[in-house]
Protein backbone atom coordinates (compact mmCIF):
# COMPACT_ATOMS: atom_id res chain seq x y z
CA UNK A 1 -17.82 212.12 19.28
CA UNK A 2 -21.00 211.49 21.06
CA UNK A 3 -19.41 212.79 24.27
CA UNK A 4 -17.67 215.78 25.31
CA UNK A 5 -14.24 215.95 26.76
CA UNK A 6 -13.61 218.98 28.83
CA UNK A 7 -10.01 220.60 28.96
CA UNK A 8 -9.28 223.93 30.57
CA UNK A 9 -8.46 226.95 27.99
CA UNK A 10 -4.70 228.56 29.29
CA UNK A 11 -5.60 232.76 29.49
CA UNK A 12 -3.33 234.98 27.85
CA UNK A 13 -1.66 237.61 29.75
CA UNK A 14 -1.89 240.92 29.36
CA UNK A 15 0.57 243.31 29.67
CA UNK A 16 0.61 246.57 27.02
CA UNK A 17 3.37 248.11 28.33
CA UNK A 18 5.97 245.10 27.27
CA UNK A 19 4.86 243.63 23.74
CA UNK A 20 7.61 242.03 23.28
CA UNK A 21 6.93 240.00 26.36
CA UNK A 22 3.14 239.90 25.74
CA UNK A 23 3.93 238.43 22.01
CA UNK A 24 6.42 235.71 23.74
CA UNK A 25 3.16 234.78 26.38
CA UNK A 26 1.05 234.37 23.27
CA UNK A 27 2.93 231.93 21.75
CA UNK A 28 3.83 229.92 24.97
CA UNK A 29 0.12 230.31 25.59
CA UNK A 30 -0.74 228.89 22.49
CA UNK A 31 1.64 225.87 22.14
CA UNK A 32 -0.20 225.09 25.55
CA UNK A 33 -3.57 224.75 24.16
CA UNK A 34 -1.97 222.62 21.05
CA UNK A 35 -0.39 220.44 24.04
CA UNK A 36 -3.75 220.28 25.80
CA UNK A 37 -5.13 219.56 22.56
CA UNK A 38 -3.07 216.17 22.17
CA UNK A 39 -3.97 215.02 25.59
CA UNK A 40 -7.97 215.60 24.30
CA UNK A 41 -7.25 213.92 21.02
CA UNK A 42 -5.59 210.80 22.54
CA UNK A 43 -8.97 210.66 24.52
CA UNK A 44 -10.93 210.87 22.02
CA UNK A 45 -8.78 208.31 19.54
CA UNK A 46 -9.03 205.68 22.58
CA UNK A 47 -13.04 206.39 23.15
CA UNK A 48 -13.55 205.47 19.47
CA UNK A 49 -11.54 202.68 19.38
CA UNK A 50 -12.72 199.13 19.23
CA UNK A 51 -10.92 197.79 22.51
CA UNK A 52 -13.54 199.85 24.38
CA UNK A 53 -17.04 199.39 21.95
CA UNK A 54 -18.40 198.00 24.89
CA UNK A 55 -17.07 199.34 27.88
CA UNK A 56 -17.80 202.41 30.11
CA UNK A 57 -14.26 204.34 31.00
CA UNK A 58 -13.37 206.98 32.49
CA UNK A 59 -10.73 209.80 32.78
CA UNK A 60 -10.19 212.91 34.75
CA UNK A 61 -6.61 215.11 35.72
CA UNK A 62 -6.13 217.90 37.41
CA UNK A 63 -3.43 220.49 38.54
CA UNK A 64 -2.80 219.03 42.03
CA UNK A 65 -1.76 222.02 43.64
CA UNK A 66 -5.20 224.27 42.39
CA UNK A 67 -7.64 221.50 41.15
CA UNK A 68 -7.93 222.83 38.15
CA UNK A 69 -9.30 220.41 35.89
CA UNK A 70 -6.99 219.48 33.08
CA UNK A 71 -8.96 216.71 31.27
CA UNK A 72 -12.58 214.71 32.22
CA UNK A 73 -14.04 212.37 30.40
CA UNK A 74 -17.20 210.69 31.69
CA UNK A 75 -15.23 211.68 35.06
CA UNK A 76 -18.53 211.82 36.55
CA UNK A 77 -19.99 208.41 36.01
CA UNK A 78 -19.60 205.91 38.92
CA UNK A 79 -17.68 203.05 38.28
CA UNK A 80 -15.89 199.74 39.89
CA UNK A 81 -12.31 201.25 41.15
CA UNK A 82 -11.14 197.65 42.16
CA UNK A 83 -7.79 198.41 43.72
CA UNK A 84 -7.51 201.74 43.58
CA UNK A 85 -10.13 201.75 46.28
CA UNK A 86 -6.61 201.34 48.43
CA UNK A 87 -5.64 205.02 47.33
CA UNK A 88 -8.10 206.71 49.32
CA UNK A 89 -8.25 203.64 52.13
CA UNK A 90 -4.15 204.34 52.83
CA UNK A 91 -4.20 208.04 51.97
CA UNK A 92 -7.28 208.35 55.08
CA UNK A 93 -5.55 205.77 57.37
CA UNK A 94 -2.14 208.10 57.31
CA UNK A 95 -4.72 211.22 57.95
CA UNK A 96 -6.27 209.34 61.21
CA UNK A 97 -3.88 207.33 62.59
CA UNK A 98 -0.39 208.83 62.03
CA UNK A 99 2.41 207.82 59.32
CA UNK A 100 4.57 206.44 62.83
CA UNK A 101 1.04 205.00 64.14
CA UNK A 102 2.48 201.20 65.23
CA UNK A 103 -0.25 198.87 66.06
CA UNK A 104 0.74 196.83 69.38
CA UNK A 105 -0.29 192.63 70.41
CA UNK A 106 0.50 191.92 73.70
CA UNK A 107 0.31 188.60 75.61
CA UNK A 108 -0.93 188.85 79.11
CA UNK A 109 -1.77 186.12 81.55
CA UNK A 110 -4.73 185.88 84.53
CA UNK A 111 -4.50 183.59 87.38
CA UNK A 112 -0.88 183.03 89.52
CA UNK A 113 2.22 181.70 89.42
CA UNK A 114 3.48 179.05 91.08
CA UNK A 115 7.17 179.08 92.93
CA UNK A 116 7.44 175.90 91.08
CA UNK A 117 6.88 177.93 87.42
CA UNK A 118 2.84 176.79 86.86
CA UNK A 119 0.58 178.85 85.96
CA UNK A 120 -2.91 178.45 87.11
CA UNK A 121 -4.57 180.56 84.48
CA UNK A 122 -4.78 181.21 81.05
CA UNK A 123 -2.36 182.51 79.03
CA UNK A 124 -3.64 185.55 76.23
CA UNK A 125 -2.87 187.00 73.01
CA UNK A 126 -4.82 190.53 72.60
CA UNK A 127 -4.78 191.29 68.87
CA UNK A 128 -4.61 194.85 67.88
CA UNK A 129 -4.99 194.46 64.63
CA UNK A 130 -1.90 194.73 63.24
CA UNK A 131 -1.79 192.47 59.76
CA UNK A 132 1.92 192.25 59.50
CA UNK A 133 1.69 189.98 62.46
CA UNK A 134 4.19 187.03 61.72
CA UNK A 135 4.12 188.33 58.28
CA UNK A 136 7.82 189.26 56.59
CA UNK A 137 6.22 191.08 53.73
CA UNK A 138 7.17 194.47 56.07
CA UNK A 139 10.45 195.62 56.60
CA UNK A 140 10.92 195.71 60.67
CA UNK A 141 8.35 192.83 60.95
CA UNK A 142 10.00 189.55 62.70
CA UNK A 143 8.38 186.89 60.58
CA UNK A 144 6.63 184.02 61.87
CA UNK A 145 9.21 181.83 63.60
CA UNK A 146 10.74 184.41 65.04
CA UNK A 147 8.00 186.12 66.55
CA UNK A 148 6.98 182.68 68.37
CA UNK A 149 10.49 182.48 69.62
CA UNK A 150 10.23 185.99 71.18
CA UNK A 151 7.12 185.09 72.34
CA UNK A 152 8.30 181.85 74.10
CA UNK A 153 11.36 183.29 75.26
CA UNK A 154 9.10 186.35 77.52
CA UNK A 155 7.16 183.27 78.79
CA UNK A 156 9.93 181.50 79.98
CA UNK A 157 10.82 185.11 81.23
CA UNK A 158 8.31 185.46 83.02
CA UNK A 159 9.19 182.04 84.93
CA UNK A 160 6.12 180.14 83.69
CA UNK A 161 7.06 176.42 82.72
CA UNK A 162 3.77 175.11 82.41
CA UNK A 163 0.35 176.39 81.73
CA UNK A 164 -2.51 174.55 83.27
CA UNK A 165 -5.30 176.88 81.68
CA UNK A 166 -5.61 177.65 77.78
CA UNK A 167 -4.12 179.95 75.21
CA UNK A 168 -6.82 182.36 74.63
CA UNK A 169 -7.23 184.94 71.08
CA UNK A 170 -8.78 188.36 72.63
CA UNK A 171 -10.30 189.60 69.27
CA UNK A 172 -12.68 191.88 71.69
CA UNK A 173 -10.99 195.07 68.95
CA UNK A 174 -12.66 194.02 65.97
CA UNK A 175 -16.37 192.86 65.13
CA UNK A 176 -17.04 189.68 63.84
CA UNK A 177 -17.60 190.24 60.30
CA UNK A 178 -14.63 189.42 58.77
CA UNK A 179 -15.30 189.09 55.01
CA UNK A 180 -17.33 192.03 53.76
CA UNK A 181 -20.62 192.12 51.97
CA UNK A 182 -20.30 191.21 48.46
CA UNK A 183 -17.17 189.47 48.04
CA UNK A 184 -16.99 186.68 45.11
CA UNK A 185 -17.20 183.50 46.47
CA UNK A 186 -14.67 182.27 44.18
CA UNK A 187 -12.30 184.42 46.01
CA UNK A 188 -13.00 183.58 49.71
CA UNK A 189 -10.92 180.75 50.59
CA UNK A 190 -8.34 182.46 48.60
CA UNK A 191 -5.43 184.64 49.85
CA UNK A 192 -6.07 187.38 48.42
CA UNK A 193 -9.47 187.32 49.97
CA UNK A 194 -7.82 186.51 53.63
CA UNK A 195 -10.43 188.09 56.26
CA UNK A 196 -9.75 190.45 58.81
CA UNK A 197 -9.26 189.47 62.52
CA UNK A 198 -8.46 191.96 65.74
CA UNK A 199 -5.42 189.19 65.69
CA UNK A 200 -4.30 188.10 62.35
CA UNK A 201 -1.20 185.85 61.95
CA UNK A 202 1.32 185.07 59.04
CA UNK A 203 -0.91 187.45 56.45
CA UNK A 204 -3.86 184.91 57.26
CA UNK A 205 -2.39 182.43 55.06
CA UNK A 206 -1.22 179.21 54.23
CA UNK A 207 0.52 177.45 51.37
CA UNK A 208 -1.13 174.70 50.01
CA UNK A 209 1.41 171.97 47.62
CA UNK A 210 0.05 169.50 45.02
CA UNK A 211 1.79 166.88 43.29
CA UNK A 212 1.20 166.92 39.91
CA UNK A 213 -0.39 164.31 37.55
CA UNK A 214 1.93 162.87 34.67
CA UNK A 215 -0.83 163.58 32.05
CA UNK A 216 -2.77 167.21 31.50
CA UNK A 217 -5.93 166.37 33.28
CA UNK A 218 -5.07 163.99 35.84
CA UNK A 219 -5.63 164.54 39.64
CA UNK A 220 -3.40 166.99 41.36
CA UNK A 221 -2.81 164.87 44.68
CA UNK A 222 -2.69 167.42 47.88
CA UNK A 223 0.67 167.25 49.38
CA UNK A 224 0.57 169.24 52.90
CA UNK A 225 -0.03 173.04 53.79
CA UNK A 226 2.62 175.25 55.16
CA UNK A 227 1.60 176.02 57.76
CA UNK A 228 -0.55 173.41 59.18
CA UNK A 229 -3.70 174.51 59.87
CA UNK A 230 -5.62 171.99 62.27
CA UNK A 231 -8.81 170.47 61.25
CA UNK A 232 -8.67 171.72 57.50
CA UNK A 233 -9.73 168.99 55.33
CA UNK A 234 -10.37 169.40 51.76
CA UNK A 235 -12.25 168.11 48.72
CA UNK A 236 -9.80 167.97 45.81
CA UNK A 237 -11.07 168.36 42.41
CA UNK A 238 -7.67 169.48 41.42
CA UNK A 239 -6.69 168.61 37.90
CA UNK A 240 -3.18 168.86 36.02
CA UNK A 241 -3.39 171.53 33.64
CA UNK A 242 -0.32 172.52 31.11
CA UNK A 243 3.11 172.74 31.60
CA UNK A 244 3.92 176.23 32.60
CA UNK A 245 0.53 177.18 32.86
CA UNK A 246 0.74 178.50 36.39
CA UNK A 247 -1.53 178.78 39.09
CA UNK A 248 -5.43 178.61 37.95
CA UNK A 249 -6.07 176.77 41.13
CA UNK A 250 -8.96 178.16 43.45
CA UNK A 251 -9.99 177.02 47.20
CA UNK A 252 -13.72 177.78 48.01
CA UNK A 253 -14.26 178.05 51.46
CA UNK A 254 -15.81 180.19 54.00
CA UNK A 255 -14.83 182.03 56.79
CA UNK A 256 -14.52 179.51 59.96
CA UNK A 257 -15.29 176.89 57.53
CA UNK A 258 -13.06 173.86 58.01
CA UNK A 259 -13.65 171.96 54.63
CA UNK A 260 -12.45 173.15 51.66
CA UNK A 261 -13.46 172.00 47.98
CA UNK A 262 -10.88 172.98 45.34
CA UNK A 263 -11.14 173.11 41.99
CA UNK A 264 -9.24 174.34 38.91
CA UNK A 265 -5.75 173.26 37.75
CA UNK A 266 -2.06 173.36 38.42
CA UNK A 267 0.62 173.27 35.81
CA UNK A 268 2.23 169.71 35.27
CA UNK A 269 6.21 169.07 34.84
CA UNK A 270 6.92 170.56 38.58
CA UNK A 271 7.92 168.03 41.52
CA UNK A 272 5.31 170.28 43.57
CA UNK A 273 3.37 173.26 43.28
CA UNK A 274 2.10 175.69 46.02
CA UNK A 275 -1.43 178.02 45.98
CA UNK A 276 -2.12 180.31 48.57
CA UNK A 277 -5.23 179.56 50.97
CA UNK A 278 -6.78 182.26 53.27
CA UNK A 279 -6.46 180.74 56.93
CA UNK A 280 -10.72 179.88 57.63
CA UNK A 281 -9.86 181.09 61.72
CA UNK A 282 -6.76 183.22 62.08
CA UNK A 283 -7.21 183.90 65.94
CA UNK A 284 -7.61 180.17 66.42
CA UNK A 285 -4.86 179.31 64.20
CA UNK A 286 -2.85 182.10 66.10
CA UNK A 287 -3.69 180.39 69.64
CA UNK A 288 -3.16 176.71 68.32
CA UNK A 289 0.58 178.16 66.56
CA UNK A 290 1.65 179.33 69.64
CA UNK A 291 0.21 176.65 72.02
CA UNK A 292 2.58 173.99 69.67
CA UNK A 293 5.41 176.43 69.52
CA UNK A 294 5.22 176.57 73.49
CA UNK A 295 5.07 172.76 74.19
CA UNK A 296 7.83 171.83 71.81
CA UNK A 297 9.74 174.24 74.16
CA UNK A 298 8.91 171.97 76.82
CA UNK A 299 6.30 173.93 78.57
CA UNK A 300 3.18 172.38 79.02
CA UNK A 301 -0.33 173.41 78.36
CA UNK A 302 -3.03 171.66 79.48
CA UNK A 303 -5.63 173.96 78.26
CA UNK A 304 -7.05 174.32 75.12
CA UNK A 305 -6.27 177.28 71.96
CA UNK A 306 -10.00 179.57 72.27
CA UNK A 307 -11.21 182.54 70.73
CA UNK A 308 -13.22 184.83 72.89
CA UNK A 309 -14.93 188.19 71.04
CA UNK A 310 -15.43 189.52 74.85
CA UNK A 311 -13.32 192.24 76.13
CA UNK A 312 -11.07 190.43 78.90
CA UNK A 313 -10.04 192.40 82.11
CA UNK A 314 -6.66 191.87 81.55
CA UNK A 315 -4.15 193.84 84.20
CA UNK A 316 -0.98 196.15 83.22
CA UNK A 317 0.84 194.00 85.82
CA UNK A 318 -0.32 190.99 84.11
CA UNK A 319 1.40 191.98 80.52
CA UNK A 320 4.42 189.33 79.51
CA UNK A 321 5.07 190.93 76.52
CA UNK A 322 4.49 193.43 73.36
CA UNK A 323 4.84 193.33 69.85
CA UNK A 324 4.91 196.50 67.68
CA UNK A 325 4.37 196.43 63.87
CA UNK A 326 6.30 198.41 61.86
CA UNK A 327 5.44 201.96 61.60
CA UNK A 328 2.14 202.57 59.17
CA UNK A 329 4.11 204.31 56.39
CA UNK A 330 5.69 201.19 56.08
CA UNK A 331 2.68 198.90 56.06
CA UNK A 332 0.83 201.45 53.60
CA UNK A 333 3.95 201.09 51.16
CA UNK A 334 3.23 197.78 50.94
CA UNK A 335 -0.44 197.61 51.21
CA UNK A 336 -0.09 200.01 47.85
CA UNK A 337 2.59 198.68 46.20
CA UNK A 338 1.94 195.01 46.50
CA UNK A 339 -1.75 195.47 46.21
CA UNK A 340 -2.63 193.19 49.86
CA UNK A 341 -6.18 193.31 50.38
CA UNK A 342 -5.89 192.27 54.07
CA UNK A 343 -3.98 195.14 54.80
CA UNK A 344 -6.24 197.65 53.17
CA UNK A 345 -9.15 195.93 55.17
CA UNK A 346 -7.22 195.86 58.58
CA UNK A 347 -6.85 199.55 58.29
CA UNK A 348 -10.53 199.82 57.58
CA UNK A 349 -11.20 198.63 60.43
CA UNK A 350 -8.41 200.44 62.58
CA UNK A 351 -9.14 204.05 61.51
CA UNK A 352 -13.19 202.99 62.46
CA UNK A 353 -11.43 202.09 65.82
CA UNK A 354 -9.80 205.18 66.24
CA UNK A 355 -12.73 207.57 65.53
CA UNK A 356 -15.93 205.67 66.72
CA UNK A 357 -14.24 203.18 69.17
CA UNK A 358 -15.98 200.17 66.66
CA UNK A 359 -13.85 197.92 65.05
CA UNK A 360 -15.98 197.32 61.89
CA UNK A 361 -16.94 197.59 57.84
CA UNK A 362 -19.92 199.83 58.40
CA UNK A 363 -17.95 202.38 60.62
CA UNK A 364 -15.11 202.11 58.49
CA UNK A 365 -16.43 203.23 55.78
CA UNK A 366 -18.32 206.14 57.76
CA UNK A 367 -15.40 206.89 58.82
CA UNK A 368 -13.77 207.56 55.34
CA UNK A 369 -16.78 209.07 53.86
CA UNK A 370 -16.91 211.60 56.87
CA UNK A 371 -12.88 212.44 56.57
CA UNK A 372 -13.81 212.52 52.41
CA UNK A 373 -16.30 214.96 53.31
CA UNK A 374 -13.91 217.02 55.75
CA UNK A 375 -11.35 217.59 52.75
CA UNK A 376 -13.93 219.27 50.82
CA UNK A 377 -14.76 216.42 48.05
CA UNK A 378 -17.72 215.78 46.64
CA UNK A 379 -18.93 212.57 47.03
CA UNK A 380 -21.82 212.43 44.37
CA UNK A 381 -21.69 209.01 43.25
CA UNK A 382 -19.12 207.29 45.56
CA UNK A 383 -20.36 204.08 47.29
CA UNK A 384 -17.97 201.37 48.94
CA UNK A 385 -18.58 197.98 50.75
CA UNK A 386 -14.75 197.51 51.60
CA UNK A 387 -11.47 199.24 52.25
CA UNK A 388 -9.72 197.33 49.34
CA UNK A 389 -11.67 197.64 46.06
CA UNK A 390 -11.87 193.59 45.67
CA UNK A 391 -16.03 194.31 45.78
CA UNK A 392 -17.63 194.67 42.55
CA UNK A 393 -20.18 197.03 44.58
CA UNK A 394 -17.71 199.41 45.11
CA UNK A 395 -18.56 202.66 43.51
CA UNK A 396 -15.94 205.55 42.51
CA UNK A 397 -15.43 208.37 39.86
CA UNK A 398 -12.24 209.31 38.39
CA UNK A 399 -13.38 212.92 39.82
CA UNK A 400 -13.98 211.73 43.29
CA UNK A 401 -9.96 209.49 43.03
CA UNK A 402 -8.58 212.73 41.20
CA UNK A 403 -9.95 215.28 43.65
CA UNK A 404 -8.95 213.20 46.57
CA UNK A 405 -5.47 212.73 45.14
CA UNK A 406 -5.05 216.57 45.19
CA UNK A 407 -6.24 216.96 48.68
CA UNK A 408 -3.86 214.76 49.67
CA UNK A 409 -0.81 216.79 48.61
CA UNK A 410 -1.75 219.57 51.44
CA UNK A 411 -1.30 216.64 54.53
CA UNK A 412 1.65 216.45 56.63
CA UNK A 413 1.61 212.81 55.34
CA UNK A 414 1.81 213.24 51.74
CA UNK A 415 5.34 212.40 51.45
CA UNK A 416 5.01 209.16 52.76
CA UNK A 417 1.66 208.57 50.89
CA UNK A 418 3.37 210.05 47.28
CA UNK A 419 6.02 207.24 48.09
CA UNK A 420 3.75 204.47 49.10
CA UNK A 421 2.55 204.49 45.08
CA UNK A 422 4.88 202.27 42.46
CA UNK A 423 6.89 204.33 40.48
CA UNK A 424 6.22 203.75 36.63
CA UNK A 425 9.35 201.67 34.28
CA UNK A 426 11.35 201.55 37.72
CA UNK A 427 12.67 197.58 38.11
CA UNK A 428 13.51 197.88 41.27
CA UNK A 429 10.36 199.16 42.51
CA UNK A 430 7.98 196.30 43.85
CA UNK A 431 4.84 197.22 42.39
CA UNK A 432 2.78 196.22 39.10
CA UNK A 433 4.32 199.36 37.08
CA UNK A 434 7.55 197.93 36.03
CA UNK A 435 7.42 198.23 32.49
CA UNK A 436 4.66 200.49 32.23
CA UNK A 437 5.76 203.67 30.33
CA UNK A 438 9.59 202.54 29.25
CA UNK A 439 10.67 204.60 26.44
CA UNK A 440 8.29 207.46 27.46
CA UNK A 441 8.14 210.48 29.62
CA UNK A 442 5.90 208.37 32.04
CA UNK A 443 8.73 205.97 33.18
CA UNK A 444 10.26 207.19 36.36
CA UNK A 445 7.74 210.14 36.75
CA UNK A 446 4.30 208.58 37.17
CA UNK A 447 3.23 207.53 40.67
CA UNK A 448 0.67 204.61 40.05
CA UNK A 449 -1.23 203.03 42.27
CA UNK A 450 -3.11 199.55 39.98
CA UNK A 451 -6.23 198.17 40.30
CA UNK A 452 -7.83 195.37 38.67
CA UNK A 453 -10.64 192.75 39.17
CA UNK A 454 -12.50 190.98 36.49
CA UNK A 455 -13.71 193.40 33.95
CA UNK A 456 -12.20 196.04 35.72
CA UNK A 457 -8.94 197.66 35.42
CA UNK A 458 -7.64 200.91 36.93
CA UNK A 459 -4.63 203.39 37.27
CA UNK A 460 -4.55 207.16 39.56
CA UNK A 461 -2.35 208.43 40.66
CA UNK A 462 0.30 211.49 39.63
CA UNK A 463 2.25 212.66 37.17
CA UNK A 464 4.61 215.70 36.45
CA UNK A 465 4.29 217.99 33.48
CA UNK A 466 7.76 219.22 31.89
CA UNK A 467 7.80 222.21 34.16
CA UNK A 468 7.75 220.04 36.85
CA UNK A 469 4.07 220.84 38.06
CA UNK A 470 2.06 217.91 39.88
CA UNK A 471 -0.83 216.41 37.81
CA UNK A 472 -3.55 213.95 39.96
CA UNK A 473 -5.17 211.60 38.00
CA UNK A 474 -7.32 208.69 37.58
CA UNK A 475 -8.36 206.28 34.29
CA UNK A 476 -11.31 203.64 34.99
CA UNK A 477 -12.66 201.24 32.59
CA UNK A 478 -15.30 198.77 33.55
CA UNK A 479 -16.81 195.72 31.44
CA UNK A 480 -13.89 195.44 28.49
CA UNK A 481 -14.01 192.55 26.49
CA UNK A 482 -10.06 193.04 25.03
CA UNK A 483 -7.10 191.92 25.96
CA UNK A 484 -5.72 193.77 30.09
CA UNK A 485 -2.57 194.67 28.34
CA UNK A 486 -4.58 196.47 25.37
CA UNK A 487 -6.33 198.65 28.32
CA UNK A 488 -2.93 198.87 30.09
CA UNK A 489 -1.80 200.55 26.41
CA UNK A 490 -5.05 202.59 26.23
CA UNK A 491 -3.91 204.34 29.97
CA UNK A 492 -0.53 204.54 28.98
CA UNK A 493 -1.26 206.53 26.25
CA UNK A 494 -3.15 209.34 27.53
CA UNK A 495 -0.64 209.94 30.68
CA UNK A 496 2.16 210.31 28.05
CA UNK A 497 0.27 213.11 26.81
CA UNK A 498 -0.36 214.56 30.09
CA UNK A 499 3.63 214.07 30.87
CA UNK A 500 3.97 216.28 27.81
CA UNK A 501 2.47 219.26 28.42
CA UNK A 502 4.89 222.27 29.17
């Protein structure tokens, strides 16, 4: 090999007063070093292997509870981490903000009211940044409908029967930037590239539905979104593609961008089919949502649904109501599990909230590097752009993820974090790990947090050795030209290794 790969050598006791014993320590000593020898040689069998003739990958492990290395290969190069980006985004926001932190959206009101039930003000939605807002991808978390109705029904509370002012977003938490630097534009306008908002609503997305052609490459004809989403117009290049070949739709649009062009194709055979769009305004689509919810209760508003980005003087007296998300080791076992980039993102922004009092990228990711720093990790050759990984920019090494990983294990929160990562061959589990490692020692060991973008595919996380002992880990492999599932294979391979050792 062109490269080394580093392992750590096992030291033989010594003990001259028990040879028996000493003899016995030998030999377990030395069917370490053969084990630690297969974990090298799977390495090195994968670096020379055709599947990865042109990419850069990493790998790195190490002993979680002494950070002694086990394994690194290239582990100091800097490479794309896509998703796994969310490891140390989650694993920082539990540090800051508290596994029971709940973020809270309140709706307040200014003005009077009337004996006769008018309100001569505006009525207000303060975001605080909670993403599960309307969303029912979080246990505790009342879903859209439902959180309108509660909404409505503290209104009508409160007495108020008609609103002559307007429904007004406070998004004063949060900066304005909500798409971060160096995001494809093939993914904005997408769901997965939803942007972040002091007040996001229903995961800051809608469902768009075609009507296929009869023929493979005839126009898909736009059916309706779900929800409505005022003012979006689009320009449909839509095309039928083969039955059963899925969703290879895209929607390019920008933030607060009202027209959308799409492009791409949607599988013919189906009545309808449904893509996911990234709501271009969330806060004004929140205001407008509940404005419509309100009047088809039969209360009035005259006003109109606005955004302001300027801290309102809103009064304690003044609050009609408060909605608190579920508890952030719930949100971060989704955010890690499902992979949500809006999630990952909102908590950027939180824990910057939290420790600077800004609501943005920049001192989010300040923020991270500083608590990186605090935990005693070296952060040669780390450089991110966002708190999800979807950035091509972003810059890890499997050291930095590994190291991190370990220092993890000595916070209160680790429990909640170790849990928050899918759990290798388990069907039940929710994640992108479901069959990864059946038949081996990895299935229903490995904790495994995914990441992939194109060119880019990821997996750290943990594993246990036969004794039981914790292992951190982290495999990265940038610019492949084979097949994901071949890469997938290649990972797979080396942490059933690793699961092997004594």
């Amino acid at each position: 090999m062109h490269k080394t790969i580093s392992y750590i050598n096992q030291t033989l006791p010594r003990n001259a007063g028990i040879p028996v014993l000493f003899l016995l320590c030998c030999v377990l000593a030395n069917a370490f070093v053969y084990a630690k020898d297969d974990v090298c040689s799977a390495v090195e069998k994968q670096v020379n292997s055709s599947a990865l003739k042109h990419a850069q990958w990493s790998v790195y492990a190490e002993y979680a509870d002494t950070g002694k290395e086990i394994i690194a290969y290239d582990s100091d190069k800097s490479l794309a981490p896509a998703s796994n980006l969310k490891v140390i985004t989650t694993g920082i926001a539990l540090i800051v903000l508290g596994e029971k932190f709940q973020f809270a959206t309140s709706l307040y009101y200014d003005g009077k009211i009337s004996d006769t039930g008018t309100l001569q003000g505006n009525l207000y939605i303060k975001g605080g940044g909670d993403p599960t807002l309307g969303s029912e991808k979080v246990k505790g978390s009342p879903g859209l409908d439902n959180l309108m109705q509660q909404w409505i029904n503290a209104v009508k509370k409160k007495g108020i029967l008609q609103i002559e002012g307007n429904i007004v977003a406070d998004v004063s938490l949060f900066d304005e930037q909500s798409v971060p630097d160096f995001w494809p534009w093939s993914d904005t306008g997408n769901y997965f590239a939803a942007g972040t908002s002091a007040l996001c609503l229903h995961d800051n997305l809608y469902y768009l539905y075609f009507k296929p052609g009869r023929r493979v490459g005839d126009k898909a004809e736009v059916i309706r979104t779900k929800p409505a989403v005022p003012d979006l117009v689009f320009v449909n290049h839509m095309r039928t593609g083969k039955p059963g070949s899925g969703d290879n739709g895209f929607i390019y649009c920008a933030p607060k961008q009202f027209t959308a062009t799409l492009r791409g194709t949607i599988p013919a055979g189906v009545k309808e089919f449904a893509i996911k769009g990234s709501i271009p305004d969330p806060p004004l689509f929140a205001a407008h949502y509940l404005m419509e919810s309100l009047v088809k209760e039969g209360i009035k508003v005259y006003g109109s649904a606005v955004v302001t980005h300027d801290r309102q003087e809103l009064h304690e007296e003044n609050r009609i109501f408060t909605t608190l998300s579920p508890v952030l080791s719930d949100i971060i076992t989704t955010t890690n599990k499902e992979s949500v980039n809006l999630y990952a993102e909102q908590l950027l922004k939180m824990i910057a909230v939290r420790e600077t009092g800004i609501g943005s990228i920049k001192d989010g990711v300040s923020t991270i590097e500083a608590v990186m720093k605090s935990l005693g990790i070296n952060m040669e050759g780390f450089s991110i752009f966002d708190g999800c990984g979807l950035s091509r920019n972003n810059l890890a090494t499997t050291r930095i993820m590994g190291t991190f990983l370990s220092a993890m294990t000595r916070e209160k929160c680790f429990d909640a974090f170790y849990h928050s990562l899918s759990l290798a061959g388990d069907a039940k589990d929710i994640g992108y790990v479901k069959q990864f490692g059946i038949g081996t020692p990895v299935a229903l060991n490995a904790r495994i947090k995914t990441g992939y973008i194109n060119g880019v595919r990821a997996h750290s996380g943990y594993i246990r050795l036969r004794s039981g002992k914790l292992v951190s880990f982290s495999l990265i492999c940038n610019n492949f030209s084979s097949p994901l599932s071949v890469i997938d294979k290649i990972h797979e391979s080396v942490l059933v290794q690793l699961a092997k050792l004594p």
